[in-house]
Protein backbone atom coordinates (compact mmCIF):
# COMPACT_ATOMS: atom_id res chain seq x y z
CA UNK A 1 -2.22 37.69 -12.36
CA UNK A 2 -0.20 38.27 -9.05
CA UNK A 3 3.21 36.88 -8.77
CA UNK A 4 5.96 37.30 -6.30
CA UNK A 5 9.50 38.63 -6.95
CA UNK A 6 11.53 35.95 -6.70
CA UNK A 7 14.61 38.26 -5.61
CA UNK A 8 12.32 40.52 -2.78
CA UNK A 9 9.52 38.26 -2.75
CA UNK A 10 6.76 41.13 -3.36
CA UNK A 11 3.89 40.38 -4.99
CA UNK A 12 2.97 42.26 -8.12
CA UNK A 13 -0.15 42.48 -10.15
CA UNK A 14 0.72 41.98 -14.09
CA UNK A 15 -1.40 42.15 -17.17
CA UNK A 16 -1.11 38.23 -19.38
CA UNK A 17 -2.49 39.94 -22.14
CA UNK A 18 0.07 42.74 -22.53
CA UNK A 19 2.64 42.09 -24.77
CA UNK A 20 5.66 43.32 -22.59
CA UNK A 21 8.03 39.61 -21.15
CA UNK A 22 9.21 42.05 -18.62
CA UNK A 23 8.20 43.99 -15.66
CA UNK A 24 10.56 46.04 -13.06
CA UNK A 25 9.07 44.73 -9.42
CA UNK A 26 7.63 47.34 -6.89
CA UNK A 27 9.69 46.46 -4.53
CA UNK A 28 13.14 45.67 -5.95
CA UNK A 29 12.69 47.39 -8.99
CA UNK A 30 14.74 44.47 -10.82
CA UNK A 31 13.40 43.54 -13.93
CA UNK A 32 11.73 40.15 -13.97
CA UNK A 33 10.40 37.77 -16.38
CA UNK A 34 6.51 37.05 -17.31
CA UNK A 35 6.04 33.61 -16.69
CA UNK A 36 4.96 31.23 -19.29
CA UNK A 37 2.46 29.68 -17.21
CA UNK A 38 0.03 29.99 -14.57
CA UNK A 39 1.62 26.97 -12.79
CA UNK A 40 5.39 28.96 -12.63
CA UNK A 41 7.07 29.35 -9.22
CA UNK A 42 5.55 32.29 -7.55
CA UNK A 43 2.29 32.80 -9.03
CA UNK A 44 -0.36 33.12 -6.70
CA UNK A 45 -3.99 31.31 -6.97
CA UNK A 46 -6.22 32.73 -4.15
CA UNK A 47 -4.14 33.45 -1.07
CA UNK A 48 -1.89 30.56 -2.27
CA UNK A 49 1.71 30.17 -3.96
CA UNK A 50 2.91 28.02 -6.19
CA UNK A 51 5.98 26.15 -5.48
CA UNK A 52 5.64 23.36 -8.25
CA UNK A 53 3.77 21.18 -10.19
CA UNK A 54 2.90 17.70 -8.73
CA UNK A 55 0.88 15.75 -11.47
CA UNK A 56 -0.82 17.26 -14.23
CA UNK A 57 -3.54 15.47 -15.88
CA UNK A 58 -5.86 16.45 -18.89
CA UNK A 59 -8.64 17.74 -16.52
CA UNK A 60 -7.35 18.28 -12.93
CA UNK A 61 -3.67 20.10 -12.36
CA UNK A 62 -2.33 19.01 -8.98
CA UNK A 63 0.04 21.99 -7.67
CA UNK A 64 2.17 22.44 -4.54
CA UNK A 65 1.84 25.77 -2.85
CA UNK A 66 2.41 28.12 0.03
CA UNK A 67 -0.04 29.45 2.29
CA UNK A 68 1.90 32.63 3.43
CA UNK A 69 -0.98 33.61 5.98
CA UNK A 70 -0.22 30.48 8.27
CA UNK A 71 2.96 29.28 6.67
CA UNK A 72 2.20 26.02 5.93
CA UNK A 73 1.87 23.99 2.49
CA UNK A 74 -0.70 22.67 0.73
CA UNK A 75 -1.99 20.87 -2.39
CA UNK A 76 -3.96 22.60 -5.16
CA UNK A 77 -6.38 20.93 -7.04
CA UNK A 78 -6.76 23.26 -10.26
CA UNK A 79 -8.97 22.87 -13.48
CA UNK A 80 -7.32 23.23 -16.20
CA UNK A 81 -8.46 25.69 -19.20
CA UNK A 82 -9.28 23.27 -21.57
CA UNK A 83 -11.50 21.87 -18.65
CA UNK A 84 -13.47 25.48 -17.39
CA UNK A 85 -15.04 25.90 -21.30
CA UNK A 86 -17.12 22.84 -20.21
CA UNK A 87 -19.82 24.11 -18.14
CA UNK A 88 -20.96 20.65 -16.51
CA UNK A 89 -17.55 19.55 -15.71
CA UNK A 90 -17.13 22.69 -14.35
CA UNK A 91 -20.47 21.82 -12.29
CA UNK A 92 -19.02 18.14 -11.55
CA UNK A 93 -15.93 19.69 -9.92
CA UNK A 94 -17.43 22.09 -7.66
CA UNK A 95 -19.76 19.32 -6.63
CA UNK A 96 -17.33 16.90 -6.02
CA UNK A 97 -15.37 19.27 -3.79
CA UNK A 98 -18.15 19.54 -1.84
CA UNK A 99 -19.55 15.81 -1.62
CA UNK A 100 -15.66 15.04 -0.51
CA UNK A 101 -15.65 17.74 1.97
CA UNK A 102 -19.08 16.49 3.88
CA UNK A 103 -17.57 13.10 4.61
CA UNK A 104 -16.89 12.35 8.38
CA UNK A 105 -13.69 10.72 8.15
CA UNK A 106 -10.51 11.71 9.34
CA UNK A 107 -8.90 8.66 6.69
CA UNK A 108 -10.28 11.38 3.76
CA UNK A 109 -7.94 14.05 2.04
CA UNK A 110 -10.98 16.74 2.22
CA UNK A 111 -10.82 20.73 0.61
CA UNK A 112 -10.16 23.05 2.42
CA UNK A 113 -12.54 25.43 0.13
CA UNK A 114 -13.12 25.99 -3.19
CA UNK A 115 -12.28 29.64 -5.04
CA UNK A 116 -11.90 30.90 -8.85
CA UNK A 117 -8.51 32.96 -9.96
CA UNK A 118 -7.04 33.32 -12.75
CA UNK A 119 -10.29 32.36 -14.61
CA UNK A 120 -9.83 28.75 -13.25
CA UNK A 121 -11.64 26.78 -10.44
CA UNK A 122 -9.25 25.39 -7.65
CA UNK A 123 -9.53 23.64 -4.20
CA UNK A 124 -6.74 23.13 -1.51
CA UNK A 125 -6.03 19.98 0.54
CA UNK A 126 -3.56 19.48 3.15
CA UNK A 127 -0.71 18.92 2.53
CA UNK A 128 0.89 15.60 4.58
CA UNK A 129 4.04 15.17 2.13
CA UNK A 130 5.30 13.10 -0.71
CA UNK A 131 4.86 9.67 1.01
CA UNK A 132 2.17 6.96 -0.74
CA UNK A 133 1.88 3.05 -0.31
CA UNK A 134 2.94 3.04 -3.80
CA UNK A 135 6.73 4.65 -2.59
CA UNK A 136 6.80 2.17 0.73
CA UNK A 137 6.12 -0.56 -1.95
CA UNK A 138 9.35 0.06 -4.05
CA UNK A 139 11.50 -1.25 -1.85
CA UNK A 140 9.08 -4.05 -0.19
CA UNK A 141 10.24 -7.26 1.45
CA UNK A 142 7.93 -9.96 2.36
CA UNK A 143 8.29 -9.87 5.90
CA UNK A 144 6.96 -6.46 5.85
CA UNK A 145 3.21 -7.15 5.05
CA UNK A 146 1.78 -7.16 8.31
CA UNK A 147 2.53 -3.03 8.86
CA UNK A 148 0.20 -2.57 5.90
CA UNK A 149 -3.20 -4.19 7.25
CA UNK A 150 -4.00 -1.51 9.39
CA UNK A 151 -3.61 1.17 6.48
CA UNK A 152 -6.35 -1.05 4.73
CA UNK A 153 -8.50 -1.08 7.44
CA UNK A 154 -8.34 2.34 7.86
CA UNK A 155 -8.74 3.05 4.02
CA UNK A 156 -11.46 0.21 4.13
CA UNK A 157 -13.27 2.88 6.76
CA UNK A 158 -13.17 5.63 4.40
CA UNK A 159 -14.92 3.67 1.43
CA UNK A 160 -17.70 3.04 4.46
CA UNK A 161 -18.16 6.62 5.29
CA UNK A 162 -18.29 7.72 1.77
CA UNK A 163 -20.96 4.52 0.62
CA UNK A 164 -23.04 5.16 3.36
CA UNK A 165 -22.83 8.77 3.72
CA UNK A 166 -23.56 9.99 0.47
CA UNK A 167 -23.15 7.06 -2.04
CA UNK A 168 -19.75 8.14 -3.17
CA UNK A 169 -16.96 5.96 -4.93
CA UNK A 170 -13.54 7.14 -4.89
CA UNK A 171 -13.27 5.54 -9.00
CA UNK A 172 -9.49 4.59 -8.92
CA UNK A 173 -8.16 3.29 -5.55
CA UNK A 174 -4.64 2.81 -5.67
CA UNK A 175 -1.71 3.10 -3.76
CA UNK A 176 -0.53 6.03 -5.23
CA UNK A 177 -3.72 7.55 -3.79
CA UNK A 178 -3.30 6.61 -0.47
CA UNK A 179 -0.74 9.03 0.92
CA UNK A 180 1.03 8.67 4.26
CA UNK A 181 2.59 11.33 7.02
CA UNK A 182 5.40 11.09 9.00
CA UNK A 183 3.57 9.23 12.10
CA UNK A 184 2.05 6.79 9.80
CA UNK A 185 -1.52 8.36 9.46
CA UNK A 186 -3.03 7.32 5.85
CA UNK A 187 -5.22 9.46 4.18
CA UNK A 188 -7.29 8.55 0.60
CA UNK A 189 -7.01 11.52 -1.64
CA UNK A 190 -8.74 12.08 -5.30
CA UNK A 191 -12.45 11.01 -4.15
CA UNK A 192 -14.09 10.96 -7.60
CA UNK A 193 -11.00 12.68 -9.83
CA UNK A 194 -10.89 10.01 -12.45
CA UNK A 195 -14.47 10.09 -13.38
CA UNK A 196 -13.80 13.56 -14.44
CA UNK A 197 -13.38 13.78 -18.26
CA UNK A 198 -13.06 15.75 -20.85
CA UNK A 199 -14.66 13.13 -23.73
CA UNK A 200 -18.29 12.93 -23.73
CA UNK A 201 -17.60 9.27 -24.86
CA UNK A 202 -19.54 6.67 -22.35
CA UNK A 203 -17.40 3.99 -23.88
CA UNK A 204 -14.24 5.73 -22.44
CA UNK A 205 -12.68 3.42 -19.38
CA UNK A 206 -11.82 6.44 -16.74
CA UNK A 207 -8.72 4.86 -14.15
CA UNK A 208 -5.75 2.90 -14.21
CA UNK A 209 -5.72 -1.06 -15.86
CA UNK A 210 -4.19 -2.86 -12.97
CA UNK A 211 -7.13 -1.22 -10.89
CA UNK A 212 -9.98 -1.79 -12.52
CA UNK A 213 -12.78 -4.13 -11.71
CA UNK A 214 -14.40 -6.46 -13.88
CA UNK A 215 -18.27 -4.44 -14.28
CA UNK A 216 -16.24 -1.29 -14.71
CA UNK A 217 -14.48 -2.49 -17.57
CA UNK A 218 -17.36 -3.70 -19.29
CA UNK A 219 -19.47 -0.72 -18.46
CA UNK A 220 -21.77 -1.82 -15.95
CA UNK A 221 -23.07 -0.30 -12.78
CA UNK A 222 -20.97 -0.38 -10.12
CA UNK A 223 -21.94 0.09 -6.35
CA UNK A 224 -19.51 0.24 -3.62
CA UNK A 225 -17.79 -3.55 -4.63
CA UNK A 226 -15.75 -1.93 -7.73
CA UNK A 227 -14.68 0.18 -5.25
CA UNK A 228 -13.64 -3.13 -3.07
CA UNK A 229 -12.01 -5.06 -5.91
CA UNK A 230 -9.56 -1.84 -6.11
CA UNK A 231 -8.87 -2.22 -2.32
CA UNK A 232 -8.27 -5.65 -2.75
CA UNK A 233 -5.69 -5.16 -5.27
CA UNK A 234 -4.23 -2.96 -3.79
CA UNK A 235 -3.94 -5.47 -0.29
CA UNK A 236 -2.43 -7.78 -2.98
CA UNK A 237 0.14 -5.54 -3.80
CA UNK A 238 0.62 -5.14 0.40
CA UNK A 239 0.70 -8.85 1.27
CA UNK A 240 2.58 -10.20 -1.95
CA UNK A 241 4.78 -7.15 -3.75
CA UNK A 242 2.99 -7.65 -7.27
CA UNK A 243 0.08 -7.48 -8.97
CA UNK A 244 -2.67 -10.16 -8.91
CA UNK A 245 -2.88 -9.75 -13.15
CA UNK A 246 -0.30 -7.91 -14.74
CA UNK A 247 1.41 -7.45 -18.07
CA UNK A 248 3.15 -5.10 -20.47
CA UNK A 249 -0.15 -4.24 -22.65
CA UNK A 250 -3.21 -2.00 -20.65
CA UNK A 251 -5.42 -4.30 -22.91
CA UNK A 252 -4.11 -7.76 -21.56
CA UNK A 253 -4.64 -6.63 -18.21
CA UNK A 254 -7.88 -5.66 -19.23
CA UNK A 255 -8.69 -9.19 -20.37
CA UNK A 256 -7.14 -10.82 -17.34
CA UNK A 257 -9.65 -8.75 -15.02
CA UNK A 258 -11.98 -10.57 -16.87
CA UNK A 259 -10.89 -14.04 -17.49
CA UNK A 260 -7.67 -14.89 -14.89
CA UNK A 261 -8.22 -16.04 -11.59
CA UNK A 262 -5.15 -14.35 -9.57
CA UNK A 263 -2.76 -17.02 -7.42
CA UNK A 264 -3.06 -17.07 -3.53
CA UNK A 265 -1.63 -14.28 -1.91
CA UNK A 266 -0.20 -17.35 0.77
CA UNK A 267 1.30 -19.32 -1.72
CA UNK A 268 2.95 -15.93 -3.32
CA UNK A 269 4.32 -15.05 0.09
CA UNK A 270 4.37 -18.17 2.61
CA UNK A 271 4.62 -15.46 5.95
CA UNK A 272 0.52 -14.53 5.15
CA UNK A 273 -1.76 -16.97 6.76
CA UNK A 274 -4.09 -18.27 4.49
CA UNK A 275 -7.29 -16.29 5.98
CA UNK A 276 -5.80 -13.37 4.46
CA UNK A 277 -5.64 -15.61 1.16
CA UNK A 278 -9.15 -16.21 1.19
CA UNK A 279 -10.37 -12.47 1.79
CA UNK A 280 -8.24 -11.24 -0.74
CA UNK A 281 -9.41 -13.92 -3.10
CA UNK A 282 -13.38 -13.27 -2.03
CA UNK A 283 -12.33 -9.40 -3.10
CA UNK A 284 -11.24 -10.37 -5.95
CA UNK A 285 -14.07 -12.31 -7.55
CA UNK A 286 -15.17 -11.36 -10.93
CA UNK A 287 -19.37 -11.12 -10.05
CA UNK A 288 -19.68 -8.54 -7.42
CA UNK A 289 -22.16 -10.11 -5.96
CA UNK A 290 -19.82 -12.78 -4.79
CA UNK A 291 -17.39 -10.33 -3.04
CA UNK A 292 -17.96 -9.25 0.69
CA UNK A 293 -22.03 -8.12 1.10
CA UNK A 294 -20.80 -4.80 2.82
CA UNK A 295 -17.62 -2.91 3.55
CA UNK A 296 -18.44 -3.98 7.47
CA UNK A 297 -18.07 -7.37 6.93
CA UNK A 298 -14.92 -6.97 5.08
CA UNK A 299 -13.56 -5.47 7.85
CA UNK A 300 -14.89 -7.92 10.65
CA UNK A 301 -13.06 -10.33 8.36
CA UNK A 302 -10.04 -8.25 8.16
CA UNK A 303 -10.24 -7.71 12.10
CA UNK A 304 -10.26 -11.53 12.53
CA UNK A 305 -6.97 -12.29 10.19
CA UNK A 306 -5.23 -9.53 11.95
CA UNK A 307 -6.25 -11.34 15.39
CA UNK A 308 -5.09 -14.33 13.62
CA UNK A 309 -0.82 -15.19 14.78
CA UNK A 310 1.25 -14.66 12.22
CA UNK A 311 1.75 -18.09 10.52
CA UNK A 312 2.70 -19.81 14.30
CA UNK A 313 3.21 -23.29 14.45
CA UNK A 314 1.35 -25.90 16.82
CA UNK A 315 5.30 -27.01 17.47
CA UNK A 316 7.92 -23.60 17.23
CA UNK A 317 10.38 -26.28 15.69
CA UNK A 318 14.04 -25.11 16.78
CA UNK A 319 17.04 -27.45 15.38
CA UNK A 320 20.08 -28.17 17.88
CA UNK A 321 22.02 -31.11 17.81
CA UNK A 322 21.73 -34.23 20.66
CA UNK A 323 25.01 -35.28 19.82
CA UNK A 324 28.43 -33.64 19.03
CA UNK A 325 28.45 -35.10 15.22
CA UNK A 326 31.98 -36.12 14.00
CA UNK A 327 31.85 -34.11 10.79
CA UNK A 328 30.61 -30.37 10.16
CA UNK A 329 27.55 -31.63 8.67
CA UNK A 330 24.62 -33.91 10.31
CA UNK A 331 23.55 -37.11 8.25
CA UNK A 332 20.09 -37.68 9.93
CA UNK A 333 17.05 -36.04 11.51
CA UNK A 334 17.21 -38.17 14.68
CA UNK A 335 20.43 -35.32 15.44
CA UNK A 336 17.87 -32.59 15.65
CA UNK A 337 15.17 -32.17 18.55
CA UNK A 338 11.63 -30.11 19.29
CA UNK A 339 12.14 -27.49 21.94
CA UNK A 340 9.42 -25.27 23.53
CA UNK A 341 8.43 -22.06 22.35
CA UNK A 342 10.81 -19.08 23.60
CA UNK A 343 9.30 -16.00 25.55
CA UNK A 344 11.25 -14.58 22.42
CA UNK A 345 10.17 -13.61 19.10
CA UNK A 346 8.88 -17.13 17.33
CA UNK A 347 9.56 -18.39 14.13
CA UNK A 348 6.97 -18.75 11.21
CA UNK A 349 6.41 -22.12 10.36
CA UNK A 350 8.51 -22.93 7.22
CA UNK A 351 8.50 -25.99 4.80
CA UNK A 352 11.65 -27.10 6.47
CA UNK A 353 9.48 -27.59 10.01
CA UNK A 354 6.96 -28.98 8.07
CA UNK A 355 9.37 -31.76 7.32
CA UNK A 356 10.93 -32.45 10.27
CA UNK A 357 7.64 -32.69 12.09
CA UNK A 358 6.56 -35.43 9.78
CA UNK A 359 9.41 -37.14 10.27
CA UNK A 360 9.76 -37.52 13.63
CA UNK A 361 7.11 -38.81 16.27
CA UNK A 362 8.74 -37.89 19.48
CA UNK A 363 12.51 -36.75 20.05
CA UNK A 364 14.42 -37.14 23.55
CA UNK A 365 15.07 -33.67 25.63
CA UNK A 366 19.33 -33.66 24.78
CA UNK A 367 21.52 -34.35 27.65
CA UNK A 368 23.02 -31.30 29.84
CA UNK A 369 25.99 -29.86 28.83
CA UNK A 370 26.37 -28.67 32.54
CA UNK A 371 27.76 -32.13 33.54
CA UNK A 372 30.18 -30.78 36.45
CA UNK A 373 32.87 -33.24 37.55
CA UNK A 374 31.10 -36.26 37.29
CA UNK A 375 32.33 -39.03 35.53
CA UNK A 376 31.76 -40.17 31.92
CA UNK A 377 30.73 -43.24 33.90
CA UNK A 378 28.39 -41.73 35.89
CA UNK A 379 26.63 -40.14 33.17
CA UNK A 380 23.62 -42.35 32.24
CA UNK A 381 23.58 -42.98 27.93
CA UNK A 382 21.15 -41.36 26.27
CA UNK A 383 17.97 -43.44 25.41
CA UNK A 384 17.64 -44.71 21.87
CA UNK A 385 15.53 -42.28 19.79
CA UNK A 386 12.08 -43.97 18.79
CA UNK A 387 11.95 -45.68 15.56
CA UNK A 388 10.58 -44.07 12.71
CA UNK A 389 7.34 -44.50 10.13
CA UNK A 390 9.75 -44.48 7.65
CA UNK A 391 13.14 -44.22 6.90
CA UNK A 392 14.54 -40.54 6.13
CA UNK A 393 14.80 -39.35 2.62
CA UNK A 394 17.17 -37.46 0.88
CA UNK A 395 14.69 -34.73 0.82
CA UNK A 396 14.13 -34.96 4.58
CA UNK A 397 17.70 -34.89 5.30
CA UNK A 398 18.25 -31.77 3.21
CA UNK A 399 15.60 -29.96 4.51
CA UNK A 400 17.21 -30.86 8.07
CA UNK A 401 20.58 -29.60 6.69
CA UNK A 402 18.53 -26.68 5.27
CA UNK A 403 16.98 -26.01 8.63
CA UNK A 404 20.27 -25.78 10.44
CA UNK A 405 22.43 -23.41 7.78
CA UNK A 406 19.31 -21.00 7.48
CA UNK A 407 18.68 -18.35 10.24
CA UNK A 408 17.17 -18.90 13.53
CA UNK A 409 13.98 -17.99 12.73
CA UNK A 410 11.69 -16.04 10.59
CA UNK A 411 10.76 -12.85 11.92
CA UNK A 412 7.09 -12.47 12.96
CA UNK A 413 6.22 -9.32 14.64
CA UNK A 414 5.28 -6.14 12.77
CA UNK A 415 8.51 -4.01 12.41
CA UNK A 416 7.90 -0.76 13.65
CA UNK A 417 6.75 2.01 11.05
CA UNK A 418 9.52 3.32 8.95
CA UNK A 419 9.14 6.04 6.10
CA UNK A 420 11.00 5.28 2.85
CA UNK A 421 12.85 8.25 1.57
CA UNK A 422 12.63 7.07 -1.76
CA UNK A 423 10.39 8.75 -3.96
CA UNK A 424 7.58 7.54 -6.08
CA UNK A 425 9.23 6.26 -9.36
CA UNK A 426 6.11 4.68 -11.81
CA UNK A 427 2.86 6.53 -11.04
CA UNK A 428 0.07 4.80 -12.61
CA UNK A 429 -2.09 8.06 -13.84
């Protein structure tokens, strides 16, 4: 094993197998420690350096190191020792680094190479930093849906490349495995890690409950539509900020994959047009055969909804009132008027519009304000506001009052991409 002085930083060459915890450095000649494990600070695996440990699993260790040759970082991919006594997962690993490799796409996390130290098998991948959708998602607000669609589509890509390409599922698409850099470029990392296992067992479910599809679950073949019913989770979580089936047991969500129709991602969050509602809830469907017929039409369809204006009105209804009223609050709709859309940003159109445009046929443009010096005599009345279908409610008039105390509008264009700092808190392994 070679490991590097933590007080000089050179690299010495010591023996695991001899007895001695302590060796005096070649370069320092301090005394240091022999470390417990091949994953401590400093120990190097091929040309790289640990720095720490990011996930470890039963089969796969995932390890942050340093490249000292062209000083950048990188993630380690490293069998573990239980894992290299079984030849054919050995085999599986090597070929699944180089399956994921051959893929076209620049939406894939892809080795770098593949190399054997310290008796185990390893692969790097770059390194983009600690950012996933499942860390943007922890602090998530509903108006912030629309900056995920174009991470789908571009995840939605890589499932293409890898079906078409070589027949490969990624096995557990999530959004801890999409990972994001600083400019907002996605990547979809772990092509094919979960189907690695150290149980011969073909009963044993290999992923994560919230993301697994129906045929998976029951042990079925799958084809490149398990694959979609994970992506459209995963836009669930995007558009709505939960899970479409969820619960405290693995084994209820189990069930619920196979029983439980989710609710509509539009009625969840009212901002999502309801073509988005209908493609997630076509991904979703328990028979593959009734979800999208190929990765390209899901994302024609997902081209279309993003075409599609975010939840804008026939009306942009804006409430002002016609008349000073005599007390702070307004007693009827016929107060309130329909203006023209702004050049501005428009509001959505909420339940509150909904209302007042049943309510009201036509309303009056309000007189000027700019009235000059002319005389209140000179100033023609207003004309009588139309009569109503029916008389206002006490519903209708709340939502009016609703209408005017809430803010000017909903916000409706795509805020420009921000990182969250916050780290990932609940990784589903």
């Amino acid at each position: 094993m070679r490991i590097a002085c933590q007080n000089c930083g050179a690299v010495n060459q010591i023996d695991l197998n001899n007895e001695r915890s302590d060796y005096p450095c070649g370069g320092c000649q301090q005394l240091f420690q022999k470390p417990k494990s091949l994953f401590t600070k400093g120990v190097f695996f091929g040309e790289f350096q640990v720095i720490e440990i990011l996930k470890k699993r039963s089969v796969v260790t995932e390890v942050l190191a340093m490249q000292p040759a062209l000083k950048r970082r990188v993630v380690l991919k490293i069998l573990t020792s239980e894992a290299v006594e079984n030849k054919e997962l050995v085999k599986q690993f090597v070929e699944l680094a180089r399956k994921t490799a051959a893929l076209p796409s620049p939406y894939i996390s892809k080795p770098l190479s593949i190399s054997q130290d310290n008796g185990l098998y390893f692969y790097p991948i770059e390194y983009v930093g600690r950012h996933t959708i499942e860390s943007m998602l922890e602090n998530y607000d509903q108006q912030d849906w629309p900056m995920f669609m174009p991470m789908i589509a571009d995840i939605a890509t890589a499932l293409k490349v890898a079906w078409n390409e070589k027949r490969f599922l990624h096995g557990n698409l999530k959004p801890s495995n999409i990972q994001i850099d600083k400019y907002g470029f996605v990547q979809l990392k772990d092509f094919g890690i979960a189907d690695l296992s150290l149980e011969s067992d073909d009963n044993k479910l290999n992923g994560t409950p919230h993301f697994l599809s129906p045929e998976k679950i029951l042990g079925e073949p799958i084809d490149f539509t398990s694959d979609l019913y994970c992506l459209g989770v995963t836009m669930f979580l995007c558009l709505t900020g939960q899970y479409p089936l969820d619960s405290e047991e693995p084994s209820v969500i189990l069930q619920k994959h196979l029983d439980i129709k989710p609710k509509r991602v539009e009625i969840l969050n009212p901002l999502v047009p309801s073509c988005y509602g209908d493609l997630v809830a076509s991904m979703l469907e328990k028979k593959p055969a009734d979800r999208p017929a190929s990765v390209e039409e899901f994302l024609e369809r997902l081209q279309l909804c993003m075409e599609t204006p975010i939840n804008q009105p026939d009306e942009v209804i804006q409430a002002i009132p016609i008349a000073q009223a005599q007390s702070a609050e307004v007693d009827t709709i016929e107060d309130y008027e329909i203006l023209e859309p702004s050049s501005e940003i428009q509001p959505g159109p909420t339940p509150v519009a909904i209302a007042v445009n049943k309510a009201t046929e036509e309303v009056q443009e309000a007189p000027s304000e700019d009235i000059g010096e002319q005389s209140e005599a000179s100033i023609p009345p207003p004309p009588p506001a139309p009569p109503l279908k029916n008389k206002p409610t006490k519903s209708s008039v709340s939502a009016t009052k609703a209408l005017r105390s809430s803010k000017k509008g909903l916000r409706t264009k795509t805020r420009a991409f921000k990182m969250k700092t916050k780290r990932p808190g609940t990784a589903e392994n």
